[in-house]
C-alpha atoms as a PDB file:
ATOM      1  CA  UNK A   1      17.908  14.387  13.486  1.00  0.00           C
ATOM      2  CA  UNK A   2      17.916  16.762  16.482  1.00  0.00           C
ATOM      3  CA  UNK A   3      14.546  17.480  17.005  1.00  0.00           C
ATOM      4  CA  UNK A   4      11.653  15.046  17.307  1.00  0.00           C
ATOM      5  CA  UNK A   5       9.205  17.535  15.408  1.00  0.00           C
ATOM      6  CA  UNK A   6      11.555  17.112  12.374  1.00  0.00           C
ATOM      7  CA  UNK A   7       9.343  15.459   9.345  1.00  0.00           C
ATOM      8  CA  UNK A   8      11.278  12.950   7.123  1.00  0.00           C
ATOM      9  CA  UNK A   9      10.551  12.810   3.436  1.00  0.00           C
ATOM     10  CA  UNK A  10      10.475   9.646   1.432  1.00  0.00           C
ATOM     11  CA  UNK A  11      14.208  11.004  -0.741  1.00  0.00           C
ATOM     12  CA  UNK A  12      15.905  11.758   2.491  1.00  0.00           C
ATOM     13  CA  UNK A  13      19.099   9.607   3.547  1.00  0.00           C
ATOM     14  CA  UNK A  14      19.206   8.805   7.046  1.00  0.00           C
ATOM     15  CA  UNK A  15      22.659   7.499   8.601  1.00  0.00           C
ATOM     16  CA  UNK A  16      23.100   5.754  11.929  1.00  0.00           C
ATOM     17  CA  UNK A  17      26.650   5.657  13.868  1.00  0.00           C
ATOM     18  CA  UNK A  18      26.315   2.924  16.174  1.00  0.00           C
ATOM     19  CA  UNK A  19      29.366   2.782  18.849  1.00  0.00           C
ATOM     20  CA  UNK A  20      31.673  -0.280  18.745  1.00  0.00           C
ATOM     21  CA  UNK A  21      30.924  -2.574  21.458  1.00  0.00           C
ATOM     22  CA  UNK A  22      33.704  -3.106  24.040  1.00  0.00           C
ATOM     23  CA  UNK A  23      35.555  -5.984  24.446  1.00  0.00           C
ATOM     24  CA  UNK A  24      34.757  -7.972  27.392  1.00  0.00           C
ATOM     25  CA  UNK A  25      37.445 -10.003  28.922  1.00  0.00           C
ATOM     26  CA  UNK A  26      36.797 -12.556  31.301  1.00  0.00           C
ATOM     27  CA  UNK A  27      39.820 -12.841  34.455  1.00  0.00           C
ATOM     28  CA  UNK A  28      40.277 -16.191  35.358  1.00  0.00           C
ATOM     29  CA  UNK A  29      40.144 -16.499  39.192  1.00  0.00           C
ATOM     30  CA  UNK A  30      41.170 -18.577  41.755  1.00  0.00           C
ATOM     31  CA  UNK A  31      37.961 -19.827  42.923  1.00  0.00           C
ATOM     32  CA  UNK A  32      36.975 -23.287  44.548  1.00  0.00           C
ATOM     33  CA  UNK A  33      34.969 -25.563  42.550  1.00  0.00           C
ATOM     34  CA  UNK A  34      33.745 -28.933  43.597  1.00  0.00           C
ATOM     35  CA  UNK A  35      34.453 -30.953  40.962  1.00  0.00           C
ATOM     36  CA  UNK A  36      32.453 -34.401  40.917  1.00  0.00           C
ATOM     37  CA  UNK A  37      33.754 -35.765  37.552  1.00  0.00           C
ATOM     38  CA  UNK A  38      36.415 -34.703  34.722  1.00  0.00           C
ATOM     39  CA  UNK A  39      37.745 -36.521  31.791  1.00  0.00           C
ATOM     40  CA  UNK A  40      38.533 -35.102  28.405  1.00  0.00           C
ATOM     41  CA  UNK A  41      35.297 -34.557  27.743  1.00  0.00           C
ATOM     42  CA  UNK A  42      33.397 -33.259  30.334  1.00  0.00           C
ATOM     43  CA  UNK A  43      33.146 -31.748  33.820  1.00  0.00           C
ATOM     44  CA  UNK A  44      30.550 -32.080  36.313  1.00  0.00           C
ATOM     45  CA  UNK A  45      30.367 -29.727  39.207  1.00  0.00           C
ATOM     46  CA  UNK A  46      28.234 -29.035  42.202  1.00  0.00           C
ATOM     47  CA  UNK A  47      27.868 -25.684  42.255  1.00  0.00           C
ATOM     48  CA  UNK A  48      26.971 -23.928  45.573  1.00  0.00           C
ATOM     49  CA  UNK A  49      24.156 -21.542  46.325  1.00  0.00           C
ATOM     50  CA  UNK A  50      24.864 -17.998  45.434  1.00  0.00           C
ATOM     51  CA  UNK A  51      27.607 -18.192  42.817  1.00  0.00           C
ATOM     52  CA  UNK A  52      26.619 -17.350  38.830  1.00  0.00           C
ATOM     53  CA  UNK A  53      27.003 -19.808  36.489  1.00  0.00           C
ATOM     54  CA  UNK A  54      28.674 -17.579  34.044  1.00  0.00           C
ATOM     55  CA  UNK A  55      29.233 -13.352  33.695  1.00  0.00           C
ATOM     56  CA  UNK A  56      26.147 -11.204  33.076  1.00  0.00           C
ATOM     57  CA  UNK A  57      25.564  -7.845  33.974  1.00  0.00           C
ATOM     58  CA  UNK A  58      26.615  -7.073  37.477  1.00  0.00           C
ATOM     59  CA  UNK A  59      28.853 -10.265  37.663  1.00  0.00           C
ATOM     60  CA  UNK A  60      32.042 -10.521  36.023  1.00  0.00           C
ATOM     61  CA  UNK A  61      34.009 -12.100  38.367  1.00  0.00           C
ATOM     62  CA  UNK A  62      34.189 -14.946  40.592  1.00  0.00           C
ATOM     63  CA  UNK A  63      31.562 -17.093  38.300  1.00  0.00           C
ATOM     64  CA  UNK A  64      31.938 -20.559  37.507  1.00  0.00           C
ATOM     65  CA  UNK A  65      32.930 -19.687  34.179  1.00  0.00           C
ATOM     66  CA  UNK A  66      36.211 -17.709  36.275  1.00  0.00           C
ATOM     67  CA  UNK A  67      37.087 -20.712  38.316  1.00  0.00           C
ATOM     68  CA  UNK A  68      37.195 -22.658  34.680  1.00  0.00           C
ATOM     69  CA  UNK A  69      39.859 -20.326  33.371  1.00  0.00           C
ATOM     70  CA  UNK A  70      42.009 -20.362  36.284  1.00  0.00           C
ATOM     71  CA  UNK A  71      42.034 -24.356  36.309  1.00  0.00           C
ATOM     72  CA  UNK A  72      41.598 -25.436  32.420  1.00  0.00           C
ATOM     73  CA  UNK A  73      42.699 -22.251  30.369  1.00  0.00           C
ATOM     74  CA  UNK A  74      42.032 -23.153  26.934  1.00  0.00           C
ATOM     75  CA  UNK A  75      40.616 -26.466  27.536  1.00  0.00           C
ATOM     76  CA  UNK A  76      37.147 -25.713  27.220  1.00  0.00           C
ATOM     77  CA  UNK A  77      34.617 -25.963  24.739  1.00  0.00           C
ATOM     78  CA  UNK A  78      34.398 -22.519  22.556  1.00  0.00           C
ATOM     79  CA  UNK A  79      30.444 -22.465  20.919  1.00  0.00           C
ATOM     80  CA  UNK A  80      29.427 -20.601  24.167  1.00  0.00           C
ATOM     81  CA  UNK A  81      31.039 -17.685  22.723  1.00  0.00           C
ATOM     82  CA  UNK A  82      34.257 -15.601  25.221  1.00  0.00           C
ATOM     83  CA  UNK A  83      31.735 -15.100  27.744  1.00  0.00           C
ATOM     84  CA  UNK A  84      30.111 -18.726  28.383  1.00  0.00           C
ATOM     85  CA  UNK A  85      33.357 -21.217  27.263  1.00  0.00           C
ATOM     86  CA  UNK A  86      32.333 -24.839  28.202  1.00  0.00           C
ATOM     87  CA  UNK A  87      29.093 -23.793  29.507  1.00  0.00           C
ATOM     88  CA  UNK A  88      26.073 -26.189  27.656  1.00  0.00           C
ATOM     89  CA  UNK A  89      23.488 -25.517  30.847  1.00  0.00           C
ATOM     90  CA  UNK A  90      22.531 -23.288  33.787  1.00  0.00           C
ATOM     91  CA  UNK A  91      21.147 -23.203  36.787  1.00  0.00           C
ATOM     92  CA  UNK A  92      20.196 -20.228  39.002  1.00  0.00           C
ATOM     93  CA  UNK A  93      22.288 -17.972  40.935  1.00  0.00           C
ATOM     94  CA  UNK A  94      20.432 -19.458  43.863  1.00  0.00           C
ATOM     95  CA  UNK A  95      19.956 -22.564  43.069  1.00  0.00           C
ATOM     96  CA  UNK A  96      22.467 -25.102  44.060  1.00  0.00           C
ATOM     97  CA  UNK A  97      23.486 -28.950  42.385  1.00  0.00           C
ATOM     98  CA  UNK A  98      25.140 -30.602  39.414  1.00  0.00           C
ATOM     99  CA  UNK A  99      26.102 -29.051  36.048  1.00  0.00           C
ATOM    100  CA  UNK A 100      28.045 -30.328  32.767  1.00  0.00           C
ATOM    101  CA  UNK A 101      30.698 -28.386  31.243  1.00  0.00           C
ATOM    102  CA  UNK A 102      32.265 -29.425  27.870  1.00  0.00           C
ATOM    103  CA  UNK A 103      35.637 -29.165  27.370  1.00  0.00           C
ATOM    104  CA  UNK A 104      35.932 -29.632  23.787  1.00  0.00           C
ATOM    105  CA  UNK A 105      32.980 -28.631  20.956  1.00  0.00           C
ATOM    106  CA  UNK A 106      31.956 -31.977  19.894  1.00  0.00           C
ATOM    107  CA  UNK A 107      31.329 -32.503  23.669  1.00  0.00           C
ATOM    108  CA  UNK A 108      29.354 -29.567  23.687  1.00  0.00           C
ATOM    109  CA  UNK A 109      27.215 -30.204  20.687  1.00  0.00           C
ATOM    110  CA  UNK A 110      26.177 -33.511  21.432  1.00  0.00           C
ATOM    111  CA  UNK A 111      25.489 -32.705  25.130  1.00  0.00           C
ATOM    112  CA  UNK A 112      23.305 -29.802  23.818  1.00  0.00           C
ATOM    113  CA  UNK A 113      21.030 -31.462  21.454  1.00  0.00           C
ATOM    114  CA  UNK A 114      20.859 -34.157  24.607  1.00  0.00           C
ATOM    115  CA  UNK A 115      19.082 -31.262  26.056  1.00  0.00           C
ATOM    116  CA  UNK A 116      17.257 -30.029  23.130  1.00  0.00           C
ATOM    117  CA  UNK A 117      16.046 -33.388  22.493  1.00  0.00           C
ATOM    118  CA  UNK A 118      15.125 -33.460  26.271  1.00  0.00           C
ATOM    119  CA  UNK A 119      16.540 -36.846  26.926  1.00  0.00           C
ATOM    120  CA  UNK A 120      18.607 -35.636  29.915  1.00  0.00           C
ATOM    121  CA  UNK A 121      17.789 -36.756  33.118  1.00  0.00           C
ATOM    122  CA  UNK A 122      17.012 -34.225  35.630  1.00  0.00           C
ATOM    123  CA  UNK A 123      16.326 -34.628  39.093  1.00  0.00           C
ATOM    124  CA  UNK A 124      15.752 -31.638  41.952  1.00  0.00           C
ATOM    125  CA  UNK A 125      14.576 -31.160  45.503  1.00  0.00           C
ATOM    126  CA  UNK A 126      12.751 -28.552  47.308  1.00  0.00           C
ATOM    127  CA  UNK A 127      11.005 -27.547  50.335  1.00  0.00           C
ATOM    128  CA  UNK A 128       7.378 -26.179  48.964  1.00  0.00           C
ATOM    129  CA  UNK A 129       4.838 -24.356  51.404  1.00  0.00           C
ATOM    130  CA  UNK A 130       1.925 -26.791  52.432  1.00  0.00           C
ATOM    131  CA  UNK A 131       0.991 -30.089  50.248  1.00  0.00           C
ATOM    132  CA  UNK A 132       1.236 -30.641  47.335  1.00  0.00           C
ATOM    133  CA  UNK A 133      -2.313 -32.349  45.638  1.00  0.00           C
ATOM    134  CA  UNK A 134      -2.271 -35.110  44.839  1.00  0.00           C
ATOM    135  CA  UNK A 135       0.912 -35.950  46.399  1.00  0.00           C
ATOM    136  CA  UNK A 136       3.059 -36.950  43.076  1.00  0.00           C
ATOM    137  CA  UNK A 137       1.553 -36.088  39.664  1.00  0.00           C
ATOM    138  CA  UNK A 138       2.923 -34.449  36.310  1.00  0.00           C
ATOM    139  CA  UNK A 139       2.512 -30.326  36.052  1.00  0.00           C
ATOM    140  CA  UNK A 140       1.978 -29.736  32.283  1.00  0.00           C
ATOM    141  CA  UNK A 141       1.693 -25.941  31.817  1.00  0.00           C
ATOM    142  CA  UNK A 142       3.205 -23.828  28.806  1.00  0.00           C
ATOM    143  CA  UNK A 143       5.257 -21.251  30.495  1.00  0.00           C
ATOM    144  CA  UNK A 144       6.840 -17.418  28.766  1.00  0.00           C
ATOM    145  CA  UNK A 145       8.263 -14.481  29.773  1.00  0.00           C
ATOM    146  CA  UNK A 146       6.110 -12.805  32.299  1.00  0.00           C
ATOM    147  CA  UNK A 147       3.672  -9.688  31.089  1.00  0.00           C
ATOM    148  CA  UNK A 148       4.104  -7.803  34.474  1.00  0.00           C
ATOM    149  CA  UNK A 149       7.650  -8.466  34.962  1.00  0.00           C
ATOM    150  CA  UNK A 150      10.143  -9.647  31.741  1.00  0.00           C
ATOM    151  CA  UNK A 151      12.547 -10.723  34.043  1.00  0.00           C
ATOM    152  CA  UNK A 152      10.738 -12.782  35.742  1.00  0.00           C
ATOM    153  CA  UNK A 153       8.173 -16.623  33.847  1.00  0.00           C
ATOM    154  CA  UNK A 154       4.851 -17.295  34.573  1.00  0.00           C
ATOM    155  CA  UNK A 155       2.274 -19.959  33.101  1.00  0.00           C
ATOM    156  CA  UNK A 156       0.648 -19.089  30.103  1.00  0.00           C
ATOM    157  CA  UNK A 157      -1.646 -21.474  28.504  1.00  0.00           C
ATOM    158  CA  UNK A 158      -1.932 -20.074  24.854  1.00  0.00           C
ATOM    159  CA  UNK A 159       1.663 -18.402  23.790  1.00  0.00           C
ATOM    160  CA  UNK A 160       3.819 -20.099  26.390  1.00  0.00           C
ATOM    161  CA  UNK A 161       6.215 -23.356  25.595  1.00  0.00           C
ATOM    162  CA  UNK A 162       5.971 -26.864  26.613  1.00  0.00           C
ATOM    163  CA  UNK A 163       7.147 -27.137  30.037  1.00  0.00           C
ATOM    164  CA  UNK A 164       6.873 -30.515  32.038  1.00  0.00           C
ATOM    165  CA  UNK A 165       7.116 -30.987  35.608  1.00  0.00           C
ATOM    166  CA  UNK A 166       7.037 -34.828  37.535  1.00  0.00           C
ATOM    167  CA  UNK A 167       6.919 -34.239  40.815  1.00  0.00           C
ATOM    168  CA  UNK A 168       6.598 -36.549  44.055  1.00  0.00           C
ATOM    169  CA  UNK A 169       6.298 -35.619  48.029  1.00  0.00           C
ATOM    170  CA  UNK A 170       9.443 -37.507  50.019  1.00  0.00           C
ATOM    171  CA  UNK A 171       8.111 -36.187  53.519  1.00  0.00           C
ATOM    172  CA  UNK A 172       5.675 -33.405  55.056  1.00  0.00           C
ATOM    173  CA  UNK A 173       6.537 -31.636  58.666  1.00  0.00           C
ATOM    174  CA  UNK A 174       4.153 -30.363  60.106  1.00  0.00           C
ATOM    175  CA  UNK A 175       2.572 -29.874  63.651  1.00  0.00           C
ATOM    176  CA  UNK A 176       0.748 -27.361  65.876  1.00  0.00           C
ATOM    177  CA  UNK A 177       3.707 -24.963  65.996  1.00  0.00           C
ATOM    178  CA  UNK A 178       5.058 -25.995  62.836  1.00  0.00           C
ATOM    179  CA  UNK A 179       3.144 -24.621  59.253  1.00  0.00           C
ATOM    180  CA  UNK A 180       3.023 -27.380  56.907  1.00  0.00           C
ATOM    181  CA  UNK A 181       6.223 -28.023  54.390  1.00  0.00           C
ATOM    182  CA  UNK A 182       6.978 -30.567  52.162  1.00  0.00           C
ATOM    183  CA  UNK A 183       9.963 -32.014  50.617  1.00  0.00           C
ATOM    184  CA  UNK A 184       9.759 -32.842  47.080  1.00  0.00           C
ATOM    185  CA  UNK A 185      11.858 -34.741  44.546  1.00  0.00           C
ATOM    186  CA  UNK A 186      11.219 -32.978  40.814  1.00  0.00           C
ATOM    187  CA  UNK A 187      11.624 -34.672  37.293  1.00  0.00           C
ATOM    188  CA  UNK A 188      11.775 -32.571  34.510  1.00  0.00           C
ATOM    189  CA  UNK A 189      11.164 -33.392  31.134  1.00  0.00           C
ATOM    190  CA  UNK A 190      11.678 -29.707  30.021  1.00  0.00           C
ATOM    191  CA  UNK A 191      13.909 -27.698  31.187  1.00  0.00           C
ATOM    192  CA  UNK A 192      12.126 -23.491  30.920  1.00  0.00           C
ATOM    193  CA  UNK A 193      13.755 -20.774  32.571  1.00  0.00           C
ATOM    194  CA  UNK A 194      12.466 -21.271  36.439  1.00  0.00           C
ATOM    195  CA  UNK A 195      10.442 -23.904  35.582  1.00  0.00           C
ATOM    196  CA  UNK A 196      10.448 -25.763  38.454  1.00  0.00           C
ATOM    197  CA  UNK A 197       9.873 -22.762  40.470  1.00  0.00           C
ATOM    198  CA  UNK A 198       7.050 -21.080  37.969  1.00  0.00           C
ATOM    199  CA  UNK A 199       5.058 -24.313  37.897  1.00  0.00           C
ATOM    200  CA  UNK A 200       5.175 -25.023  42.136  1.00  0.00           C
ATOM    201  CA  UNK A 201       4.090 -21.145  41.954  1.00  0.00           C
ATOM    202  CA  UNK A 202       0.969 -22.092  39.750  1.00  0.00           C
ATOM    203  CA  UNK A 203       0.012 -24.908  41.709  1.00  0.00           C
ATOM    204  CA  UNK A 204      -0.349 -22.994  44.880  1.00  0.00           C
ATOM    205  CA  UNK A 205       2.814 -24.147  46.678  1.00  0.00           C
ATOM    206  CA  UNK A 206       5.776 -21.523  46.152  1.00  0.00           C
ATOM    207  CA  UNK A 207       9.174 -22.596  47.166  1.00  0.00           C
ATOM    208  CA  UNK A 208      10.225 -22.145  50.502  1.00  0.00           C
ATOM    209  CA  UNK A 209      12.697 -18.632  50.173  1.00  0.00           C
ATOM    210  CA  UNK A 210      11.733 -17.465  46.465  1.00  0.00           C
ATOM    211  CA  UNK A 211      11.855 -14.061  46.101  1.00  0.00           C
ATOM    212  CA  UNK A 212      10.483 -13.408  43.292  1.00  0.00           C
ATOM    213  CA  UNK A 213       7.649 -16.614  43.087  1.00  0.00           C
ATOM    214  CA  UNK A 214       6.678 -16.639  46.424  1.00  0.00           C
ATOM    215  CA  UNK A 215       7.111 -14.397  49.681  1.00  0.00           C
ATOM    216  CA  UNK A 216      10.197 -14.915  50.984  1.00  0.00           C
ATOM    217  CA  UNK A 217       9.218 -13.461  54.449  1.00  0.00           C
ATOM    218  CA  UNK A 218       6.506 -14.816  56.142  1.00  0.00           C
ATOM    219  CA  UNK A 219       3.977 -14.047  59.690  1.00  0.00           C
ATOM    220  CA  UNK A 220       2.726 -16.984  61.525  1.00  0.00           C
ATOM    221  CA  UNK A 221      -0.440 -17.577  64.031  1.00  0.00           C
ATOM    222  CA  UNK A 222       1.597 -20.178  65.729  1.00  0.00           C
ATOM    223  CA  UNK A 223       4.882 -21.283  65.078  1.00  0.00           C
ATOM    224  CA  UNK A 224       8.335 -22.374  67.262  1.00  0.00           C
ATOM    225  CA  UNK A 225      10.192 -19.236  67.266  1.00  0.00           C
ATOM    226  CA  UNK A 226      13.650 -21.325  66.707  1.00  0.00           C
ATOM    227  CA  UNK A 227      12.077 -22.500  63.346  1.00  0.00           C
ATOM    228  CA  UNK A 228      10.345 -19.258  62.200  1.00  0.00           C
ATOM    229  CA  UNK A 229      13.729 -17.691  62.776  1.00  0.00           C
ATOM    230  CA  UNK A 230      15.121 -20.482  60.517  1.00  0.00           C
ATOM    231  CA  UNK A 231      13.107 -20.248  58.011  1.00  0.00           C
ATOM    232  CA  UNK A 232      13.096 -16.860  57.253  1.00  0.00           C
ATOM    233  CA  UNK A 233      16.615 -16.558  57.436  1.00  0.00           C
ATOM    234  CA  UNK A 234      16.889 -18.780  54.320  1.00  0.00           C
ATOM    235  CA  UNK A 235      17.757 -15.917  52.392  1.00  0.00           C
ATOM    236  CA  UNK A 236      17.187 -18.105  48.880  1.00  0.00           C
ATOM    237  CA  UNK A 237      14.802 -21.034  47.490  1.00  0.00           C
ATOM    238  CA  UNK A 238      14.894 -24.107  48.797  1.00  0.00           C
ATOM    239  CA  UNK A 239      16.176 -25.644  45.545  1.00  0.00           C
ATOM    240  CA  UNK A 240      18.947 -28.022  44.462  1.00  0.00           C
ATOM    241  CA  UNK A 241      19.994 -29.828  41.285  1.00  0.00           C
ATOM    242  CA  UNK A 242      20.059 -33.301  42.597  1.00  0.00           C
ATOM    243  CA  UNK A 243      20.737 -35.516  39.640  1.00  0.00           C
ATOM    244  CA  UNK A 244      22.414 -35.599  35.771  1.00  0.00           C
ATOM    245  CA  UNK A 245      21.753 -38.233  33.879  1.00  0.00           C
ATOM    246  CA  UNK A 246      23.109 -38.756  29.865  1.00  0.00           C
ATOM    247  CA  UNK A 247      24.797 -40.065  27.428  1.00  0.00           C
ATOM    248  CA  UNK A 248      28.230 -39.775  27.658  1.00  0.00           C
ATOM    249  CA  UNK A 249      29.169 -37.718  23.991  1.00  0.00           C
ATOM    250  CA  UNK A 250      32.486 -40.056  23.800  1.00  0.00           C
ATOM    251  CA  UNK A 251      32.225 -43.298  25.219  1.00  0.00           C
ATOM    252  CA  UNK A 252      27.893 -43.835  23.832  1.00  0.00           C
ATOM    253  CA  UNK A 253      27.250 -44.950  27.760  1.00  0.00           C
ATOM    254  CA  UNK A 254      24.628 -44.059  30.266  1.00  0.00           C
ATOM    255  CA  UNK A 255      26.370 -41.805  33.288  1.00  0.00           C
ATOM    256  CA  UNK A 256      24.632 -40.611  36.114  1.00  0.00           C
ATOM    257  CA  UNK A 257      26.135 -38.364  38.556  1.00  0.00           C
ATOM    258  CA  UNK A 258      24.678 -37.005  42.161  1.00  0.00           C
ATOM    259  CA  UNK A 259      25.380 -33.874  44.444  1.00  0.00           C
ATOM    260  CA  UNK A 260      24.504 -33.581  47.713  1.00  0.00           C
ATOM    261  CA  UNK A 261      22.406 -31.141  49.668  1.00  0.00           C
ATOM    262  CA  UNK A 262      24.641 -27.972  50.203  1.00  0.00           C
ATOM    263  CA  UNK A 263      24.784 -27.537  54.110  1.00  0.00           C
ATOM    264  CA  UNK A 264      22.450 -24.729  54.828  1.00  0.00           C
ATOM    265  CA  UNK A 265      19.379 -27.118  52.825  1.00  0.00           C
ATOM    266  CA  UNK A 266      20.281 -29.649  54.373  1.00  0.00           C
ATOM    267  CA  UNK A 267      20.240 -28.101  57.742  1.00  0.00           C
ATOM    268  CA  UNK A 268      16.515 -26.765  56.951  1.00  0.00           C
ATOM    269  CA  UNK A 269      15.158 -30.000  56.493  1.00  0.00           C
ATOM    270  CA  UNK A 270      16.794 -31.617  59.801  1.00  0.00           C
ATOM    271  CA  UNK A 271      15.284 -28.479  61.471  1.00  0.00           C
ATOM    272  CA  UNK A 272      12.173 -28.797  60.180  1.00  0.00           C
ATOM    273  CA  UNK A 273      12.247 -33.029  60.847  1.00  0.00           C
ATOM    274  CA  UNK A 274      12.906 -32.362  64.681  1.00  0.00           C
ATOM    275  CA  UNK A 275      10.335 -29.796  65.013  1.00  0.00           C
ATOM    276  CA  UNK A 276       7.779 -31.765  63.662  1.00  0.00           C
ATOM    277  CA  UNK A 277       8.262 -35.135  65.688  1.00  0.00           C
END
């Protein structure tokens, strides 16, 4: 059919040629990873801010799922499919902390219907704007692909699906050249695409540096120019995958593994501590 004014009749025979899709092959590269735990099982790495979990459009290289090649080859877990071996979770490009990666597919099952059963234990920090009210509580709002933007979440009380936040305030800085941030400790008992930073949206406190849930740049009335200078050069949010917490798929026991804050978090929130003394 060449022209769109063409009228098809209920006899005709229509055939399609769809191209073959291309091949992708995934280079292993030499890439650091921080590797908290490995056994025959299982890996658990922190991964740092700014590095993709595994290749998408626009990143091929240099990904987690790279840095796996290069160091276990084969060994890794296959029911991601060629482009996601070993990988049972994510966490944004941007957001830093702990992830499992199976080496084997029994591994990988059992770790996955861990999550789909949401008995994994997840803990996160992040820096919010102003406080949060009341200071811990439980954000239960059904979140779905955005209507504006379908890249991006957004609560939606009616077609949206279950998404559960715990959240608790570890410390506030504030003062009168300082505008008021707070450092919270997240618990999720769902894990939704941006959850975390979706639900901090809806309550009115965006994450310090999101992009895309919050303004990333901000004006101030009155601020200390050292800090204002810091904070807006936190090019990402203020987000990091504290905590994992299963059951190991082998062994049947508890294991809970911890990363700490990368170095330009951490730095934030020692910045932020002095300046509000």
């Amino acid at each position: 059919i060449n022209e769109v004014s063409k009228k098809i009749k209920n006899e005709d025979k229509i055939e399609v040629n769809f191209p073959q899709p291309k091949e992708t092959l995934i280079k292993p590269n030499k890439i650091p990873l921080d590797i908290l735990y490995d056994d025959d099982d299982l890996i658990i790495i922190n991964k740092p801010p700014g590095q993709v979990v595994h290749p998408g459009a626009g990143n091929y290289e240099k990904t987690i799922v790279n840095g796996l090649l290069f160091k276990y080859q084969n060994n890794l877990s296959s029911v991601g499919g060629k482009l996601r071996p070993g990988i049972v979770h994510r966490i944004d490009k941007d957001t830093s902390g702990v992830i499992v990666v199976a080496k084997n597919d029994n591994a990988h099952i059992n770790l996955s219907k861990q999550f789909s059963d949401h008995t994994i234990k997840r803990k996160y920090e992040a820096l919010v704007w102003g406080s949060l009210k009341p200071q811990s509580g439980k954000i239960n709002e059904r979140i779905s692909r955005s209507v504006k933007n379908r890249q991006l979440m957004a609560v939606r009380k009616e077609k949206g699906k279950k998404a559960i936040t715990n959240y608790k305030t570890l410390e506030i800085f504030q003062n009168l050249n300082l505008p008021k941030v707070s450092l919270i400790e997240c618990r999720l008992e769902t894990g939704r695409t941006h959850q975390i930073r979706v639900h901090m949206n809806f309550k009115g406190n965006p994450i310090l540096g999101d992009k895309s849930y919050g303004k990333s740049k901000r004006k101030f009335k009155k601020i200390n120019a050292n800090i204002e200078k810091k904070i807006n050069n936190f090019n990402r949010q203020a987000l990091h995958a504290k905590s994992l917490g299963f059951v190991h798929p082998k062994t049947g026991k508890e294991v809970f593994f911890e990363a700490e804050r990368p170095k330009d978090f951490d730095t934030l929130i020692k910045s932020l501590k002095k300046a509000s003394i």
